[in-house]
Protein backbone atom coordinates (compact mmCIF):
# COMPACT_ATOMS: atom_id res chain seq x y z
CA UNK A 1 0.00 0.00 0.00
CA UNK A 2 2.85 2.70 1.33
CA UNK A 3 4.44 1.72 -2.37
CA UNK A 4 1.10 2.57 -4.38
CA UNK A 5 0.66 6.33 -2.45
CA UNK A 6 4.85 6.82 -3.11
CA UNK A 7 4.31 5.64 -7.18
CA UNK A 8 0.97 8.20 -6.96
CA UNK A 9 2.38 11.35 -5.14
CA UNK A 10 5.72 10.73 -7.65
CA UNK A 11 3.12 10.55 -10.44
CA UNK A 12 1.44 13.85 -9.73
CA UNK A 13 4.47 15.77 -8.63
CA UNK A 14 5.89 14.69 -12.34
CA UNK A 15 2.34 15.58 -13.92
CA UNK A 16 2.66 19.03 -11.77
CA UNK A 17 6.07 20.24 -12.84
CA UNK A 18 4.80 19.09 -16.73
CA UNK A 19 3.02 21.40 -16.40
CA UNK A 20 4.56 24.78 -15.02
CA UNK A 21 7.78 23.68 -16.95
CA UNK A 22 5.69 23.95 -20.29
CA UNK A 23 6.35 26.83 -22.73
CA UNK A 24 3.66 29.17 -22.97
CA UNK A 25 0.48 28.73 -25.83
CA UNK A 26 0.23 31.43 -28.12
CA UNK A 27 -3.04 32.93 -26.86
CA UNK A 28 -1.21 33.07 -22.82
CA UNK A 29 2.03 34.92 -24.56
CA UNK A 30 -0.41 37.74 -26.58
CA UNK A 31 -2.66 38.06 -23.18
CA UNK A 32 0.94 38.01 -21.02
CA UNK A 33 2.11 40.95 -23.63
CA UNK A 34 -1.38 42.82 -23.26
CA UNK A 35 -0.46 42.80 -19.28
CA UNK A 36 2.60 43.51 -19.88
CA UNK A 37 1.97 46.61 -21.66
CA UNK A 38 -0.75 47.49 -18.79
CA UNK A 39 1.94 47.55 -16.27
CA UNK A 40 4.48 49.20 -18.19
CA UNK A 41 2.10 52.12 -18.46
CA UNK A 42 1.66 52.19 -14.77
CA UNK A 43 5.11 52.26 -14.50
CA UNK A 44 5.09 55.26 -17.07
CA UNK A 45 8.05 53.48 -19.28
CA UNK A 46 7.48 54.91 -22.74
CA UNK A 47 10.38 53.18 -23.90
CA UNK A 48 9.59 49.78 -22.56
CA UNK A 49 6.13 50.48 -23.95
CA UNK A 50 7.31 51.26 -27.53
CA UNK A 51 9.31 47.91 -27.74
CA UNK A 52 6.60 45.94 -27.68
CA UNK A 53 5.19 47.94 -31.21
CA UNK A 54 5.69 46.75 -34.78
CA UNK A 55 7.72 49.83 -36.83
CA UNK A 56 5.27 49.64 -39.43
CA UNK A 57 2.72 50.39 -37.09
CA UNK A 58 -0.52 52.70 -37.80
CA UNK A 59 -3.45 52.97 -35.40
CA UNK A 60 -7.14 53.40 -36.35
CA UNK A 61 -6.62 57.21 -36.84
CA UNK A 62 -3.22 57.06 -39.33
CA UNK A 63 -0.49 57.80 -36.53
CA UNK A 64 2.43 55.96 -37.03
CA UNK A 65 4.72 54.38 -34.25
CA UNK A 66 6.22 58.20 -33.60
CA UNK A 67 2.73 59.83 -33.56
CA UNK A 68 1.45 56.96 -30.81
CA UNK A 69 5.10 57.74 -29.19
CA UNK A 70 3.82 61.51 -29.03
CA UNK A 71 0.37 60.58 -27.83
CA UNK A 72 1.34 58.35 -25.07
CA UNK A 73 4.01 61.18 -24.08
CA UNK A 74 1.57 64.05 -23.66
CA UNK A 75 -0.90 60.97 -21.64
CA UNK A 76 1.79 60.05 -19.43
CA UNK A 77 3.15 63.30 -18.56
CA UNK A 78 -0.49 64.69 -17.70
CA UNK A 79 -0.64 62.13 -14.94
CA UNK A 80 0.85 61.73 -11.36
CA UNK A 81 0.21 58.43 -11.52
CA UNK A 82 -1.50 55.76 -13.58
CA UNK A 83 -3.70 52.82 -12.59
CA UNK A 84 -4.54 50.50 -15.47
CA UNK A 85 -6.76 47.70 -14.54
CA UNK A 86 -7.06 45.18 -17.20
CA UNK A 87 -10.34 43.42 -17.35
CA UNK A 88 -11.92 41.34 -20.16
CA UNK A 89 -9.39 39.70 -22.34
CA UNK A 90 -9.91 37.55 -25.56
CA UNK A 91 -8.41 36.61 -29.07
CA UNK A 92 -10.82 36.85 -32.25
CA UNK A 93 -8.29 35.38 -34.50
CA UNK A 94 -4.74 33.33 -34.52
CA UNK A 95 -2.98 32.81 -37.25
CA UNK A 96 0.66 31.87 -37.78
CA UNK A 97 1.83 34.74 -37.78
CA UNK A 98 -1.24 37.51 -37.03
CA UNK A 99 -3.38 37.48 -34.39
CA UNK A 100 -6.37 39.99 -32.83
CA UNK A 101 -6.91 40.25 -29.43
CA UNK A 102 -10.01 42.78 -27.65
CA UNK A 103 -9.69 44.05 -24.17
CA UNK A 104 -11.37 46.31 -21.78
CA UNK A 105 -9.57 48.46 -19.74
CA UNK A 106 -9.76 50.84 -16.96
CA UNK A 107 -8.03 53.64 -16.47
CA UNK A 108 -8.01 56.18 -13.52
CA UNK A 109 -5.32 58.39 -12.39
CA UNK A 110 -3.66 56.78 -9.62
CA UNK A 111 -4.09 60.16 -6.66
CA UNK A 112 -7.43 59.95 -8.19
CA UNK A 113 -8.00 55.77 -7.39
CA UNK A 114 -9.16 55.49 -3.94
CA UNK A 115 -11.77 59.36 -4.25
CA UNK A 116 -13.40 56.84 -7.24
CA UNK A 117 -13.88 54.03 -4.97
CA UNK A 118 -14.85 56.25 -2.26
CA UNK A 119 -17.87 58.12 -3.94
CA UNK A 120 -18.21 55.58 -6.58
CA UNK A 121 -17.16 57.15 -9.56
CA UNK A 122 -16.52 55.05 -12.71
CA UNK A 123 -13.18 55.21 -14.34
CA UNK A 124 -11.99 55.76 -17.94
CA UNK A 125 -12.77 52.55 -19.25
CA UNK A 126 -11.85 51.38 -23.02
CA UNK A 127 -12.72 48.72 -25.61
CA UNK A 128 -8.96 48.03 -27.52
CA UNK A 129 -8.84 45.92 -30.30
CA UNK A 130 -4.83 45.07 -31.19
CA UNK A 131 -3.80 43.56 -33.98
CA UNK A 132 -0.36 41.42 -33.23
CA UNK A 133 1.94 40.13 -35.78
CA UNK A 134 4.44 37.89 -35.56
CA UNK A 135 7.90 39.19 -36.21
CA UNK A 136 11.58 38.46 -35.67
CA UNK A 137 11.33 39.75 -31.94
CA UNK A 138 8.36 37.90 -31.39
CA UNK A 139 4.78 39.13 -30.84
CA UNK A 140 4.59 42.76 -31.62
CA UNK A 141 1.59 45.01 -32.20
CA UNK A 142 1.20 46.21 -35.70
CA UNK A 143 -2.63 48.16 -35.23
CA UNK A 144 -4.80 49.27 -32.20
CA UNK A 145 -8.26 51.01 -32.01
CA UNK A 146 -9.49 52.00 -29.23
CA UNK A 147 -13.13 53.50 -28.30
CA UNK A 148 -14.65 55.08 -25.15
CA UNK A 149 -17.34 52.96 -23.20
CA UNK A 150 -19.91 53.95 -20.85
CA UNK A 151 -20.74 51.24 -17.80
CA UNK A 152 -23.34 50.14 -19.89
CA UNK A 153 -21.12 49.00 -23.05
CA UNK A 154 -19.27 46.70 -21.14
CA UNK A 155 -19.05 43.15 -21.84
CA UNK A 156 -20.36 41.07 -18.39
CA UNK A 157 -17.18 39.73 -17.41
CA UNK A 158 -15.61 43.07 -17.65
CA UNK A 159 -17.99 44.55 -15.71
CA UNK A 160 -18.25 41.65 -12.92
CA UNK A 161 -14.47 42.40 -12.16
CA UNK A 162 -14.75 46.32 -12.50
CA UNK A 163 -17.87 45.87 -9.66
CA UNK A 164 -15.24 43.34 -7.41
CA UNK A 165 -12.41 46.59 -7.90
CA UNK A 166 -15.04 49.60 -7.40
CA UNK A 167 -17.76 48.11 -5.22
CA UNK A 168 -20.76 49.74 -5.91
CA UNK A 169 -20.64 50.98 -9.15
């Protein structure tokens, strides 16, 4: 009997480390690199940021990597501090070598974080779509588009963890 439990807890300590020693699927990496970018806005590291875009890359109004460099500048700069709280997160497509990907995001400024939980004010919250392709560097985003949403645009899930962040909303 004692040799049956040793064979079974050496069975499922094998299966276990399987399975956190497994490279990432494609659909973890491209929702690891949409965190990714989250916190690296936080953190306010343009650079960092800017890595992680394709050169050829034009957003949904015609600005090019520089004009989204600009844009994100003049964003970041406004703020004291940033708070980016990713919620809903999904691929449409995957492809070998492009992929889309929609999120909703919140934004708030970070001084500005606990007033909005405290009188229950809802943040900035956005729908992104993000087109990835896959380049020598890896994963890299080649298009975004990004629109306002009220409380009432949001997709459930989304809006069942913005109501566990901002109770009350």
């Amino acid at each position: 009997m004692k040799w049956f439990k040793l064979a079974f807890l050496v069975l499922g300590l094998w299966v276990f480390l399987s399975a956190c020693g497994r490279p990432p699927t494609v659909e973890e990496e491209l929702l690891g690199k949409i965190d990714t970018l989250c916190k690296l806005a936080e953190l306010k590291d343009l650079d960092a940021m800017m890595a992680h875009f394709a050169e050829a890359f034009v957003d949904f109004q015609g600005r090019t990597k520089s004009g989204l460099r600009s844009l994100l500048s003049g964003y970041l700069a406004d703020r004291r501090g940033i708070v980016v709280h990713r919620l809903s997160a999904h691929l449409i497509t995957l492809e070998a070598s492009r992929a889309v990907a929609e999120v909703e995001v919140a934004l708030s400024s970070g001084q500005a974080e606990a007033l909005r939980r405290l009188i229950k004010i809802a943040p900035d919250i956005y729908r992104i779509e993000i087109h990835f392709v896959r380049e020598a560097q890896g994963w890299l985003v080649a298009h975004a588009a990004w629109t306002s949403l009220e409380l009432s645009d949001l997709l459930p899930e989304s809006l069942a963890i913005l109501r566990k962040i901002f109770p009350g909303l």
